[in-house]
C-alpha atoms as a PDB file:
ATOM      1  CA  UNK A   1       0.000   0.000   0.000  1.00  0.00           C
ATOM      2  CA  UNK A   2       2.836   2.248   0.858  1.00  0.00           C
ATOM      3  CA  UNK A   3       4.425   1.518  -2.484  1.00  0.00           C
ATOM      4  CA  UNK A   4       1.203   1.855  -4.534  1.00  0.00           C
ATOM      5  CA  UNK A   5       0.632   5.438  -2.581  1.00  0.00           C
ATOM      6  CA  UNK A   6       4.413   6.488  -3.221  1.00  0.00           C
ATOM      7  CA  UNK A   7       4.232   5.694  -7.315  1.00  0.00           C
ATOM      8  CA  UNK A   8       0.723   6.991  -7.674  1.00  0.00           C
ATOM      9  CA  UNK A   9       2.077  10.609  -6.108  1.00  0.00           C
ATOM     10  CA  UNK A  10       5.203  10.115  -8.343  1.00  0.00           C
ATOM     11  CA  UNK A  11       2.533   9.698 -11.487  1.00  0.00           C
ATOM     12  CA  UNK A  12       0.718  12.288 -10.435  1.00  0.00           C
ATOM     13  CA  UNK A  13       3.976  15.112 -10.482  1.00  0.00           C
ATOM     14  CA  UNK A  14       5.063  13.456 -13.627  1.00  0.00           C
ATOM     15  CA  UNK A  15       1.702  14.342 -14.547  1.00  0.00           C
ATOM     16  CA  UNK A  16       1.169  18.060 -13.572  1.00  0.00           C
ATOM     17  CA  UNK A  17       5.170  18.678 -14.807  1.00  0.00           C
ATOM     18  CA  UNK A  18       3.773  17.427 -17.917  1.00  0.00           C
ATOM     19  CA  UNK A  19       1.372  19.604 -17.894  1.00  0.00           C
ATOM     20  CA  UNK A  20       2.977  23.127 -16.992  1.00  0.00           C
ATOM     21  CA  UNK A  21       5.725  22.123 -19.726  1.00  0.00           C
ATOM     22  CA  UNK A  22       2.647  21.595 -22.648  1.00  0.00           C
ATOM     23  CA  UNK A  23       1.152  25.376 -20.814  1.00  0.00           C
ATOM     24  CA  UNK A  24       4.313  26.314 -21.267  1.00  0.00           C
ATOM     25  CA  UNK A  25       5.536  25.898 -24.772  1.00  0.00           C
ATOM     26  CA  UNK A  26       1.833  27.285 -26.050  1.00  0.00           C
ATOM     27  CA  UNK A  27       2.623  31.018 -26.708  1.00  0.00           C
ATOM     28  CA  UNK A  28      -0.649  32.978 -28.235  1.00  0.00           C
ATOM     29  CA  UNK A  29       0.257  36.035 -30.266  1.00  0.00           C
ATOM     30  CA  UNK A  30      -2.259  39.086 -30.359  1.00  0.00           C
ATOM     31  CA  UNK A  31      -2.853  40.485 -33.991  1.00  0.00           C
ATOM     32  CA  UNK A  32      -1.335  43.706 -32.874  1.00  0.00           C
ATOM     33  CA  UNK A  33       1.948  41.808 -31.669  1.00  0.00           C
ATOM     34  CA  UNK A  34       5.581  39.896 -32.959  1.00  0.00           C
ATOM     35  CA  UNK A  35       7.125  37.605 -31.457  1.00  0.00           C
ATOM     36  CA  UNK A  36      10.934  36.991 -30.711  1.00  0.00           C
ATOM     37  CA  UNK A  37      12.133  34.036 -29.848  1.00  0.00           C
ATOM     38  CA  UNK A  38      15.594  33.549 -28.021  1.00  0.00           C
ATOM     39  CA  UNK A  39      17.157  29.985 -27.571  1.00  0.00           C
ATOM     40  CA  UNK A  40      19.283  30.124 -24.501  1.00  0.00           C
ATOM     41  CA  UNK A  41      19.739  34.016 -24.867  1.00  0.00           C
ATOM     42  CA  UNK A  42      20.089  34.373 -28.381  1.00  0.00           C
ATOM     43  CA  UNK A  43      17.779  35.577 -30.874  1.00  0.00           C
ATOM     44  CA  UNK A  44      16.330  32.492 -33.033  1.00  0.00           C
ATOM     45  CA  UNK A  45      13.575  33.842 -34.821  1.00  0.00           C
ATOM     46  CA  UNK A  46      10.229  35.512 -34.769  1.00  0.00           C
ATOM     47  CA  UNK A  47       6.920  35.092 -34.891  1.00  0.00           C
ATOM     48  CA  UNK A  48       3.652  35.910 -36.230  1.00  0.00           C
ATOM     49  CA  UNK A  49       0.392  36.136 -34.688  1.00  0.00           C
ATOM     50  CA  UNK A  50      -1.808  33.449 -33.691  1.00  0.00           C
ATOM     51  CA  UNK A  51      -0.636  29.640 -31.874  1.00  0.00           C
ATOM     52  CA  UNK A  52       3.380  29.384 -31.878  1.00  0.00           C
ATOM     53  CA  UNK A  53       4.855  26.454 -29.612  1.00  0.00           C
ATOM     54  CA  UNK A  54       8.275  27.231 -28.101  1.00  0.00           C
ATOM     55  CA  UNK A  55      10.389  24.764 -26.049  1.00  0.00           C
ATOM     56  CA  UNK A  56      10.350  25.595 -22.201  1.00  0.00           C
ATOM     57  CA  UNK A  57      13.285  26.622 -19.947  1.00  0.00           C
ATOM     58  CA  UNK A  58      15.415  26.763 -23.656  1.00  0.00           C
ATOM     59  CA  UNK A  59      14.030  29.378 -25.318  1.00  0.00           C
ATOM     60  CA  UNK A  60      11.840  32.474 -24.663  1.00  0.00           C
ATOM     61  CA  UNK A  61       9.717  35.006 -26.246  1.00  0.00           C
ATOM     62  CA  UNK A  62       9.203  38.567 -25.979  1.00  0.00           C
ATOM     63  CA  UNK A  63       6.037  40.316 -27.459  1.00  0.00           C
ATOM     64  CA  UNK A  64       6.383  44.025 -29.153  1.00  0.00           C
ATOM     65  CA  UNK A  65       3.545  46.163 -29.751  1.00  0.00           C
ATOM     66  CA  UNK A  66       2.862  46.828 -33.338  1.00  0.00           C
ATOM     67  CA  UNK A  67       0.561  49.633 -33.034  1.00  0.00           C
ATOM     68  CA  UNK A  68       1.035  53.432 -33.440  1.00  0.00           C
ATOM     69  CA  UNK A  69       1.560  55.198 -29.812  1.00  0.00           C
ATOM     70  CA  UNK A  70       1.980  58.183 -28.491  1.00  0.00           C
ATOM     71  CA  UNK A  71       4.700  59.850 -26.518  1.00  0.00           C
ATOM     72  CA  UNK A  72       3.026  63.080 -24.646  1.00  0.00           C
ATOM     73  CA  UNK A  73       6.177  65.546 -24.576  1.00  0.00           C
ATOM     74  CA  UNK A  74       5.745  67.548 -21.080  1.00  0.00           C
ATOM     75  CA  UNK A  75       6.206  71.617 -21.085  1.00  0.00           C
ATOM     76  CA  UNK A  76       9.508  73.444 -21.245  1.00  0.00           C
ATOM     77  CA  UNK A  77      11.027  76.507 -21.540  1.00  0.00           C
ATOM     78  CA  UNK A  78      12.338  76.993 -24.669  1.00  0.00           C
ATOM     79  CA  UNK A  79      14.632  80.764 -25.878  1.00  0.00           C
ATOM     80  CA  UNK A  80      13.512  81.778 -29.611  1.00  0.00           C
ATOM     81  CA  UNK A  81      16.243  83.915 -31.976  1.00  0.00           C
ATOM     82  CA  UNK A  82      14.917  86.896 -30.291  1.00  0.00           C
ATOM     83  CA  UNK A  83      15.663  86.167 -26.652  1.00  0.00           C
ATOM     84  CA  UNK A  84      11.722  85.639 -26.126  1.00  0.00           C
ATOM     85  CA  UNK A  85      11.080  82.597 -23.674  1.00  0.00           C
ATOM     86  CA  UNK A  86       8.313  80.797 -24.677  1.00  0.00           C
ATOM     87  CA  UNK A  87       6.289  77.275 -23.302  1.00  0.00           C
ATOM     88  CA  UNK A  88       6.091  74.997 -26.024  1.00  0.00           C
ATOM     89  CA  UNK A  89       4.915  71.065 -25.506  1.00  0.00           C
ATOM     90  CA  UNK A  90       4.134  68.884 -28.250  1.00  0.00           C
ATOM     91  CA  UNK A  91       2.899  65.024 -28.843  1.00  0.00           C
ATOM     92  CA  UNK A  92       5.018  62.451 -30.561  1.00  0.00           C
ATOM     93  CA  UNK A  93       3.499  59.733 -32.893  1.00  0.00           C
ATOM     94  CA  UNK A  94       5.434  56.612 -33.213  1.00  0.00           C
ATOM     95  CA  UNK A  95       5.254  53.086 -34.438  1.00  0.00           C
ATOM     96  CA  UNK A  96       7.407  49.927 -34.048  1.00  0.00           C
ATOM     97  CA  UNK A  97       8.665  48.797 -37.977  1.00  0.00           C
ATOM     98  CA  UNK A  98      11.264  46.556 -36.817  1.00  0.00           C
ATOM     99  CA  UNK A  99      10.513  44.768 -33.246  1.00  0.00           C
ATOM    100  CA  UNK A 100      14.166  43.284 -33.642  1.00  0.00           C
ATOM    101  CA  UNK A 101      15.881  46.432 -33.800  1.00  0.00           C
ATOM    102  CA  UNK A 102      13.631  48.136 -31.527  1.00  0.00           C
ATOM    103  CA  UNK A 103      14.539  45.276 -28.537  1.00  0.00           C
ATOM    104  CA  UNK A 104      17.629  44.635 -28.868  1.00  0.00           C
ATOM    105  CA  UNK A 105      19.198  48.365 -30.153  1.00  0.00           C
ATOM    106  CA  UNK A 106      17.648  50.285 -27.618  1.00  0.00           C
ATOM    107  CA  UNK A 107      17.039  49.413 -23.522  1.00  0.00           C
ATOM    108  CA  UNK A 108      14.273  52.154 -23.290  1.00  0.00           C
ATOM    109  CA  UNK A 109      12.664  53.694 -26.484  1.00  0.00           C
ATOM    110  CA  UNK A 110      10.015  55.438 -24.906  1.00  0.00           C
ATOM    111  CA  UNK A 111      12.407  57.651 -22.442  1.00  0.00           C
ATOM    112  CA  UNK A 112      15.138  58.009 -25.104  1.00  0.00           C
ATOM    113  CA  UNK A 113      12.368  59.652 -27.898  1.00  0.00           C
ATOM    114  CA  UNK A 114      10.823  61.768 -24.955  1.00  0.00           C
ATOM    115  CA  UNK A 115      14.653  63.413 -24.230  1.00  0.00           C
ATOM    116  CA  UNK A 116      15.399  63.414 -28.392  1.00  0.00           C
ATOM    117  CA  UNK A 117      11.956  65.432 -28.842  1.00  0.00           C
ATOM    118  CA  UNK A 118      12.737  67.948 -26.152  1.00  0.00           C
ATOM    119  CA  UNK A 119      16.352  68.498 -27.672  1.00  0.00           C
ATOM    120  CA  UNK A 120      15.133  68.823 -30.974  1.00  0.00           C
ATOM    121  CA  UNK A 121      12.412  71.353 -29.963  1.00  0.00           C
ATOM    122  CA  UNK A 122      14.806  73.181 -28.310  1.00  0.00           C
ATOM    123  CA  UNK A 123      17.395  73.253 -31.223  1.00  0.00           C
ATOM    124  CA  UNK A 124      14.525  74.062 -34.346  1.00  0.00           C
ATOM    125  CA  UNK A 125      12.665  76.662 -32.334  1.00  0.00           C
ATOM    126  CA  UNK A 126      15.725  78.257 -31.284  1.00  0.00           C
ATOM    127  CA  UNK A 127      16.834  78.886 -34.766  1.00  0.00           C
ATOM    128  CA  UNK A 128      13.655  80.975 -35.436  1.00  0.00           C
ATOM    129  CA  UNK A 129      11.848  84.116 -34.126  1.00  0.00           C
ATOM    130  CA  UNK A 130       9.279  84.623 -32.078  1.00  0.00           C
ATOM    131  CA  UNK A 131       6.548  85.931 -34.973  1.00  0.00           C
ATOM    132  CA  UNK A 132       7.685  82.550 -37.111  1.00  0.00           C
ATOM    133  CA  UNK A 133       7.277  79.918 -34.583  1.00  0.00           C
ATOM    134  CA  UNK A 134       3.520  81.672 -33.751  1.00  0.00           C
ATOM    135  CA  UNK A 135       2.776  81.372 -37.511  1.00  0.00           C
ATOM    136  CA  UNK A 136       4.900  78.489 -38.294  1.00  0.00           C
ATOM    137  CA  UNK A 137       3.501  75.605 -36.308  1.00  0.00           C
ATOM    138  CA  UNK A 138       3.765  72.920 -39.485  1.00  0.00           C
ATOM    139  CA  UNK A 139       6.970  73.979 -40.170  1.00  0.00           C
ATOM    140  CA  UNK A 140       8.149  73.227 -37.080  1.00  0.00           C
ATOM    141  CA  UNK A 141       6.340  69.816 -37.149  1.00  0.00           C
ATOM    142  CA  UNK A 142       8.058  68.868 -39.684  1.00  0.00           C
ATOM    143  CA  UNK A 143      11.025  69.838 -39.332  1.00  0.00           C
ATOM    144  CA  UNK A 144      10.979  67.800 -35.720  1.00  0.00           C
ATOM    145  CA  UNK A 145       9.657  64.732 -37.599  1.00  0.00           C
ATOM    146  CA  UNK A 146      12.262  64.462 -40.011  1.00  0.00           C
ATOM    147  CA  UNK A 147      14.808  64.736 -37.315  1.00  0.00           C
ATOM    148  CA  UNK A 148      13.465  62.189 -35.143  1.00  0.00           C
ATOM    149  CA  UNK A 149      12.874  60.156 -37.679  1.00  0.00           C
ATOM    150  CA  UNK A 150      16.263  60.053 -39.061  1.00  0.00           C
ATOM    151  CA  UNK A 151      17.779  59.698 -35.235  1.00  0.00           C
ATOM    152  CA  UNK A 152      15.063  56.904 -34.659  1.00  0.00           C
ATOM    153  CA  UNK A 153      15.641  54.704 -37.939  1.00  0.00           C
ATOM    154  CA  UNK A 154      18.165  52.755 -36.189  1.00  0.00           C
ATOM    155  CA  UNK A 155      16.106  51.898 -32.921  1.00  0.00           C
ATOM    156  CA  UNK A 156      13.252  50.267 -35.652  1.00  0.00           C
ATOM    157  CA  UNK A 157      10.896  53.095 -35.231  1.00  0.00           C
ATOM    158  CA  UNK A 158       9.090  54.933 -37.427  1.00  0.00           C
ATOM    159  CA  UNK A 159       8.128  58.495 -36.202  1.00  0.00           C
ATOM    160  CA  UNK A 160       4.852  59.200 -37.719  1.00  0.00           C
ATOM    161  CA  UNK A 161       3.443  62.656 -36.968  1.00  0.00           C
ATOM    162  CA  UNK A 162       5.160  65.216 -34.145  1.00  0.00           C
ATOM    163  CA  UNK A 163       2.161  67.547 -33.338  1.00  0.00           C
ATOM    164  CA  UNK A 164       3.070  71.443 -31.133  1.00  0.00           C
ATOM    165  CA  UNK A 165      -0.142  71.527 -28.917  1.00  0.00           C
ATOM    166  CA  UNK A 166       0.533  75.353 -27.636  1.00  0.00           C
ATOM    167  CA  UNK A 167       3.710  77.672 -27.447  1.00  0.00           C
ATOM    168  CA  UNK A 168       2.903  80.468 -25.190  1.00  0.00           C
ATOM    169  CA  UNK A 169       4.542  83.285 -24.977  1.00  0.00           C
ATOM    170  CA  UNK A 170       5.311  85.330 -21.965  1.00  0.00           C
ATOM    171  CA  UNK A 171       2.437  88.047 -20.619  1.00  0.00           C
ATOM    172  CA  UNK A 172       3.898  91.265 -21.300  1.00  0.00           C
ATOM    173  CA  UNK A 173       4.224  89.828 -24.850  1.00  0.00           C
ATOM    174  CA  UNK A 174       0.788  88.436 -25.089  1.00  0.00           C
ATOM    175  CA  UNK A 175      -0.573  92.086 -24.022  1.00  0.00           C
ATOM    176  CA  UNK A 176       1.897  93.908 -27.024  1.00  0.00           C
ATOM    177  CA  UNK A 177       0.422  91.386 -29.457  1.00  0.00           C
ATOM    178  CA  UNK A 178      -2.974  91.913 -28.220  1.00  0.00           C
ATOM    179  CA  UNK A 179      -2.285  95.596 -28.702  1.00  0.00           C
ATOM    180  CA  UNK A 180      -0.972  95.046 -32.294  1.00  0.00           C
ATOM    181  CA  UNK A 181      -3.581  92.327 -33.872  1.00  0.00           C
ATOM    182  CA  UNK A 182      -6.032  95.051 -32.287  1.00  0.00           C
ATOM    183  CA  UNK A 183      -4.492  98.176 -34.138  1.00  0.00           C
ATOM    184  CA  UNK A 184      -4.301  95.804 -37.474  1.00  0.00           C
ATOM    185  CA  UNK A 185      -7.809  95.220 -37.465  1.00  0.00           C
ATOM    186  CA  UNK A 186      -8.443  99.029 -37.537  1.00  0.00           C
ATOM    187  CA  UNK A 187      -6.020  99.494 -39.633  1.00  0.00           C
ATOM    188  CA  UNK A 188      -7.707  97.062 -42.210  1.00  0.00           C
ATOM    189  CA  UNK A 189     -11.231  98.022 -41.287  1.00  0.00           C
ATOM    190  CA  UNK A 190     -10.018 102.053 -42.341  1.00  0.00           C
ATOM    191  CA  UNK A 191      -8.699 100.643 -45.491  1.00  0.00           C
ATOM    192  CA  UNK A 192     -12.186  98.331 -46.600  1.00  0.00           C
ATOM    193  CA  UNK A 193     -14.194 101.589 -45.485  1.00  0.00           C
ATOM    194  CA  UNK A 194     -12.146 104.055 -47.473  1.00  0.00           C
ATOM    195  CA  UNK A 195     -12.237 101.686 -50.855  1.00  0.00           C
ATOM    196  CA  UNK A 196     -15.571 100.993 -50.481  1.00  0.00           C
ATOM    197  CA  UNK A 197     -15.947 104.915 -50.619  1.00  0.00           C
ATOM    198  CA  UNK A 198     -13.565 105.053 -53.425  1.00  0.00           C
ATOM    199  CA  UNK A 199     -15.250 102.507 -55.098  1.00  0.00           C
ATOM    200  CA  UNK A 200     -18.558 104.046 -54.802  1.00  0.00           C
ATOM    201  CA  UNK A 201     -17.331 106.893 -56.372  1.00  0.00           C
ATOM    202  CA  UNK A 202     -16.047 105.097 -59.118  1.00  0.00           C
ATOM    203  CA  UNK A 203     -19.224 103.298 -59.872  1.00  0.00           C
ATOM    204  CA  UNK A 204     -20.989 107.171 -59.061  1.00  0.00           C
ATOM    205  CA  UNK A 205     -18.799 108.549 -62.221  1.00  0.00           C
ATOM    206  CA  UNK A 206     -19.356 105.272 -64.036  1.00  0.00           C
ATOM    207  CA  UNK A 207     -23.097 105.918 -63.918  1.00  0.00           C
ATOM    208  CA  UNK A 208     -22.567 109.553 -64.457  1.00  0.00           C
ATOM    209  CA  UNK A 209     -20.387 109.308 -67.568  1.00  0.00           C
ATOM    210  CA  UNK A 210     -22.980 105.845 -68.508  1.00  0.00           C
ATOM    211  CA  UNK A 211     -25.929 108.662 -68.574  1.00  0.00           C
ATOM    212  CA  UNK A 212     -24.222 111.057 -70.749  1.00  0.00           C
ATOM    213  CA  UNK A 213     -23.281 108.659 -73.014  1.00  0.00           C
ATOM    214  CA  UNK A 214     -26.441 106.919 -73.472  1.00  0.00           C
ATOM    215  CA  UNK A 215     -27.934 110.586 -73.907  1.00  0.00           C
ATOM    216  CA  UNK A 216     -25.670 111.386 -76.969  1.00  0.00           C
ATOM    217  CA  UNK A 217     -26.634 108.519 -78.486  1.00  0.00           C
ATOM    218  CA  UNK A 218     -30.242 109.121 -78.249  1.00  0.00           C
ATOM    219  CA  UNK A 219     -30.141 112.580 -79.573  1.00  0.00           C
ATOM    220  CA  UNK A 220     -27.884 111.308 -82.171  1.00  0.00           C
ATOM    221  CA  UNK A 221     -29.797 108.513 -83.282  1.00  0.00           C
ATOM    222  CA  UNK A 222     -33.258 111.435 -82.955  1.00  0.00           C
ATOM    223  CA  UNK A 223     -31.170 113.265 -85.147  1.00  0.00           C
ATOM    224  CA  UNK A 224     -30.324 110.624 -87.838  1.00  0.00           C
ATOM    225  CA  UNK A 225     -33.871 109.099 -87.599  1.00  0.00           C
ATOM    226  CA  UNK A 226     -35.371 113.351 -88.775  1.00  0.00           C
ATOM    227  CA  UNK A 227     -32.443 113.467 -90.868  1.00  0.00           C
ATOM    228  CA  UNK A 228     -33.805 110.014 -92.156  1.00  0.00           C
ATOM    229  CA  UNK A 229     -37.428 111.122 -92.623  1.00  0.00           C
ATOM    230  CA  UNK A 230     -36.081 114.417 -94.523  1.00  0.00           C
ATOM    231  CA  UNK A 231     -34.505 113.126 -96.968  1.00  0.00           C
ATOM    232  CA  UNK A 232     -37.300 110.326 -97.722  1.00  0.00           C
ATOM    233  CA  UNK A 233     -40.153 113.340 -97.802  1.00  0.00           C
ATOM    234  CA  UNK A 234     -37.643 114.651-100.133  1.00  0.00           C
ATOM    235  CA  UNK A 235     -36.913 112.272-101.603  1.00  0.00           C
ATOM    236  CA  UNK A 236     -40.967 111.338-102.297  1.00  0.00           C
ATOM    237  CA  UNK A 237     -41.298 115.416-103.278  1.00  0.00           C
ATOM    238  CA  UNK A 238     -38.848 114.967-105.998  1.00  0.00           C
ATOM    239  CA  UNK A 239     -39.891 111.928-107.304  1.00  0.00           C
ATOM    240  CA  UNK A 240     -43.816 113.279-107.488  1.00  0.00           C
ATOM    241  CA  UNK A 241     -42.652 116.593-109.305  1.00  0.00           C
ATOM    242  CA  UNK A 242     -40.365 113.956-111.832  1.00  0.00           C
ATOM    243  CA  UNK A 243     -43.509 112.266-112.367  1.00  0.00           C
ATOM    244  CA  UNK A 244     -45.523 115.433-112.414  1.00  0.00           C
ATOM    245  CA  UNK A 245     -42.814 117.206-114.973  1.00  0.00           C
ATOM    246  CA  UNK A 246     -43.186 114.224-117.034  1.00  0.00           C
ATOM    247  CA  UNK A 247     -46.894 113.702-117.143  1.00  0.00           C
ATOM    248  CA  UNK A 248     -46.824 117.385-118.180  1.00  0.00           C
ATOM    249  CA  UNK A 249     -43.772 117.420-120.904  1.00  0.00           C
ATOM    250  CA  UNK A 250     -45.916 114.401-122.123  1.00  0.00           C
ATOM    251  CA  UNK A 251     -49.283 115.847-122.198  1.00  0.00           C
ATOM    252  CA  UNK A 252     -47.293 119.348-123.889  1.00  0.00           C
ATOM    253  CA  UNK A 253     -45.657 116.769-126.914  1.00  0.00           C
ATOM    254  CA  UNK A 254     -48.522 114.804-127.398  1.00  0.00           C
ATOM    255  CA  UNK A 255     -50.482 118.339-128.211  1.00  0.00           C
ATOM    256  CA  UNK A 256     -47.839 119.651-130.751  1.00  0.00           C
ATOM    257  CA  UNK A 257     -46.935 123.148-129.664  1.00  0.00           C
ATOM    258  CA  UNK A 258     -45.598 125.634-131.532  1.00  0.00           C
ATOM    259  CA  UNK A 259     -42.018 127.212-130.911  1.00  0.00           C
ATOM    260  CA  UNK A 260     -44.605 130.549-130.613  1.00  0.00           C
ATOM    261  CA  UNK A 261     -46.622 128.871-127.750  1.00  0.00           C
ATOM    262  CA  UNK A 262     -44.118 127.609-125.791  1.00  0.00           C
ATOM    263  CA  UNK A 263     -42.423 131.016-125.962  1.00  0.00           C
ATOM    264  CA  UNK A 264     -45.075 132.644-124.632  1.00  0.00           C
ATOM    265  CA  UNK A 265     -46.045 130.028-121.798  1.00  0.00           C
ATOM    266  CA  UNK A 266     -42.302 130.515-121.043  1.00  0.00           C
ATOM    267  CA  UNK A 267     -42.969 134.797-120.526  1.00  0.00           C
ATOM    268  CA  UNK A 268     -45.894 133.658-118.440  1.00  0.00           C
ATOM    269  CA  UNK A 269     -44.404 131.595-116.103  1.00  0.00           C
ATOM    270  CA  UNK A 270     -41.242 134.038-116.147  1.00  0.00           C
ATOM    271  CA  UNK A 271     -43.770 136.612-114.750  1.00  0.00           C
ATOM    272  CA  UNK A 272     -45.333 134.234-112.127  1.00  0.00           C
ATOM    273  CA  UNK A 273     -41.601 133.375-110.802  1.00  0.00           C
ATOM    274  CA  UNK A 274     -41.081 137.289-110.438  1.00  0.00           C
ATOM    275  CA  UNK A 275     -44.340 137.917-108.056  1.00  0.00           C
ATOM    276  CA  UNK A 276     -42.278 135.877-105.674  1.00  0.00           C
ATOM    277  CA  UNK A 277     -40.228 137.450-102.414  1.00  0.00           C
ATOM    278  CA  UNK A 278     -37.540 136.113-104.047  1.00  0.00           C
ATOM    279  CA  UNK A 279     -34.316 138.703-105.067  1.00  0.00           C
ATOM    280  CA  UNK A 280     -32.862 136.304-107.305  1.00  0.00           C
ATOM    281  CA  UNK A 281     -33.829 134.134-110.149  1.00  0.00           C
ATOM    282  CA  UNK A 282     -32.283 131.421-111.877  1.00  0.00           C
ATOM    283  CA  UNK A 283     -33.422 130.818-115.823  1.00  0.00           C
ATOM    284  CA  UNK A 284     -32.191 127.477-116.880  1.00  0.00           C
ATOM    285  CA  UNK A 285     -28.954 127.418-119.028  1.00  0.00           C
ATOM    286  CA  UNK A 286     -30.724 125.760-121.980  1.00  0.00           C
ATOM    287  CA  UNK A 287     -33.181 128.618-123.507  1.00  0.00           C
ATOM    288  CA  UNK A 288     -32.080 128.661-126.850  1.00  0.00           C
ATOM    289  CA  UNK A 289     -34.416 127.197-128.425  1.00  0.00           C
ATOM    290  CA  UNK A 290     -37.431 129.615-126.168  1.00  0.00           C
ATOM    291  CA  UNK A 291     -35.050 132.530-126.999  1.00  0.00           C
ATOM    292  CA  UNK A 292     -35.464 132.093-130.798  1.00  0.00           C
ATOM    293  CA  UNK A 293     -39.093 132.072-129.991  1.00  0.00           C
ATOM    294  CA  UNK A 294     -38.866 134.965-128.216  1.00  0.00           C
ATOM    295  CA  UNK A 295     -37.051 136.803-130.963  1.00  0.00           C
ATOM    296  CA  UNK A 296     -39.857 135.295-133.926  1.00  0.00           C
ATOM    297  CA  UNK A 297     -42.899 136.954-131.225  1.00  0.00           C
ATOM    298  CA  UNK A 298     -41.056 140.268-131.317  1.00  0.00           C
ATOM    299  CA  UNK A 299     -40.648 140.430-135.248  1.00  0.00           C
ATOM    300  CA  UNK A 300     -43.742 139.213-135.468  1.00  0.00           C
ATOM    301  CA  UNK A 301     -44.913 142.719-132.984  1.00  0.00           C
ATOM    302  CA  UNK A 302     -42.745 144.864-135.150  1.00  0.00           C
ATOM    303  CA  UNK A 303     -44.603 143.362-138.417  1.00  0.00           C
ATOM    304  CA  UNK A 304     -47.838 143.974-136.904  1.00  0.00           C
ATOM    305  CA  UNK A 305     -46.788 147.880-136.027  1.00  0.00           C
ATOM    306  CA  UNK A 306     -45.635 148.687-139.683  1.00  0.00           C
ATOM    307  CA  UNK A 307     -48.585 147.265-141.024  1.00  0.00           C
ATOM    308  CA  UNK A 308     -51.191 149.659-138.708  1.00  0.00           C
ATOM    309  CA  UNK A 309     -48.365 152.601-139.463  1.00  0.00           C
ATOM    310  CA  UNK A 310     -49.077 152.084-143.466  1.00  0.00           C
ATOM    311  CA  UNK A 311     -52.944 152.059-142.915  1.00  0.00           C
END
């Protein structure tokens, strides 16, 4: 009995050694996490997420956290170009790229990118003046991530973003740039009141010189429109008195005048055209052929005279 009770205890620590050795050499691996394996101390391999089996007391593994953290970068003092002080803290983004480098190159990444990021702030706003790094904030963002970056290459890190949450500057300057932002807004609101003015002017004489214009061109297009209707009552006048002159030369032809008729229709209408108010009269150039006329009436008198002298 005391045998059977001895190897049944000795079964059962066989048992539960068995045991913790199988719990052992199961290693679970989060998505988010590698795994490096080390075989009595030195780095064997490593491994990916999900079930990885490992051999106890021999080897080992360390897990390193894949995902994108953040390093919170406290206040500090920091002297610009032009000997203001200022408070500047800022937030560093960082992931892991290679979990090798980043274990066995560096005992403490966390502290050693908190001290890099405060030298480097230091060193970029120190090169610039107090009216840049207000106005400059991505500049300076950027330039700090491509120096941390660089420096952190080696450790397996990737520095991802590097974000300035304030920089303040010391009261008395605060209350100065108060003072100016203040005077720049008047300044600004003068200048939009005085060319709106100017501009209303502008548009004033626009309209103005607009009115003027628009006024010419009425009277000028009143005046072409009468000139217009002149000249086409005139134009109707002469055409009736062509028609009229012709109707009559017709009607004269068609009843055969004499040379004696015509010269004295001519002496007629020479004494109608001298009733007028008129100083001046115009005979037309072509009166030959009346003038002969004229001359054949006046023998024609003197034959009549001689012949009443005789009786």
């Amino acid at each position: 009995m005391i045998i059977s009770g001895g190897f049944t205890f000795f079964v059962l620590i066989i048992i539960a050694f068995v045991f913790i050795f199988i719990a052992s050499s199961i290693k679970i691996i989060r998505q988010y996490e590698k795994g490096l394996v080390e075989t009595l101390g030195k780095y064997t391999g490593t491994k990916s997420s999900g079930l990885n089996i490992i051999i106890p007391i021999f080897q080992r593994m360390l897990r390193v956290d894949m995902r994108e953290r953040v390093i919170d970068v406290p206040p500090q003092s920091v002297i610009t170009k032009d000997n203001v002080s200022v408070v500047v803290d800022a937030i560093i983004y960082f992931q892991v790229t290679d979990p090798v480098k980043v274990v066995y190159n560096i005992e403490n990444f966390a502290l050693a990118a908190l001290k890099l990021a405060q030298t480097n702030l230091r060193n970029v706003i120190g090169d610039m003046e107090l009216d840049s790094t207000l106005t400059s904030r991505e500049k300076i963002n950027t330039q700090l991530r491509e120096v941390m970056d660089e420096a952190t290459d080696k450790w397996g890190v990737k520095v991802t973003r590097v974000e300035i949450q304030k920089i303040d500057p010391p009261r008395d300057i605060t209350d100065a740039m108060s003072k100016q932002m203040k005077a720049e807004r008047e300044k600004r609101a003068n200048i939009l009141e005085a060319e709106g003015l100017r501009q209303a002017a502008i548009l004033k004489a626009e309209g103005a010189k607009q009115a003027v214009i628009l006024d010419a061109e009425a009277v000028k297009e009143k005046q072409v429109l009468e000139a217009t209707g002149q000249a086409e009552a005139i134009r109707k006048v002469a055409e009736a008195e062509k028609y009229k002159i012709e109707v009559v030369y017709n009607a004269i032809h068609e009843g055969k005048p004499t040379n004696d008729l015509i010269a004295i229709k001519y002496l007629e209408a020479l004494s109608n055209i001298a009733d007028g108010q008129a100083t001046k009269v115009f005979l037309p150039l072509e009166t030959s052929g009346v003038t002969a006329s004229i001359g054949g009436i006046a023998e024609l008198f003197k034959e009549g005279s001689n012949i009443k002298e005789k009786k």
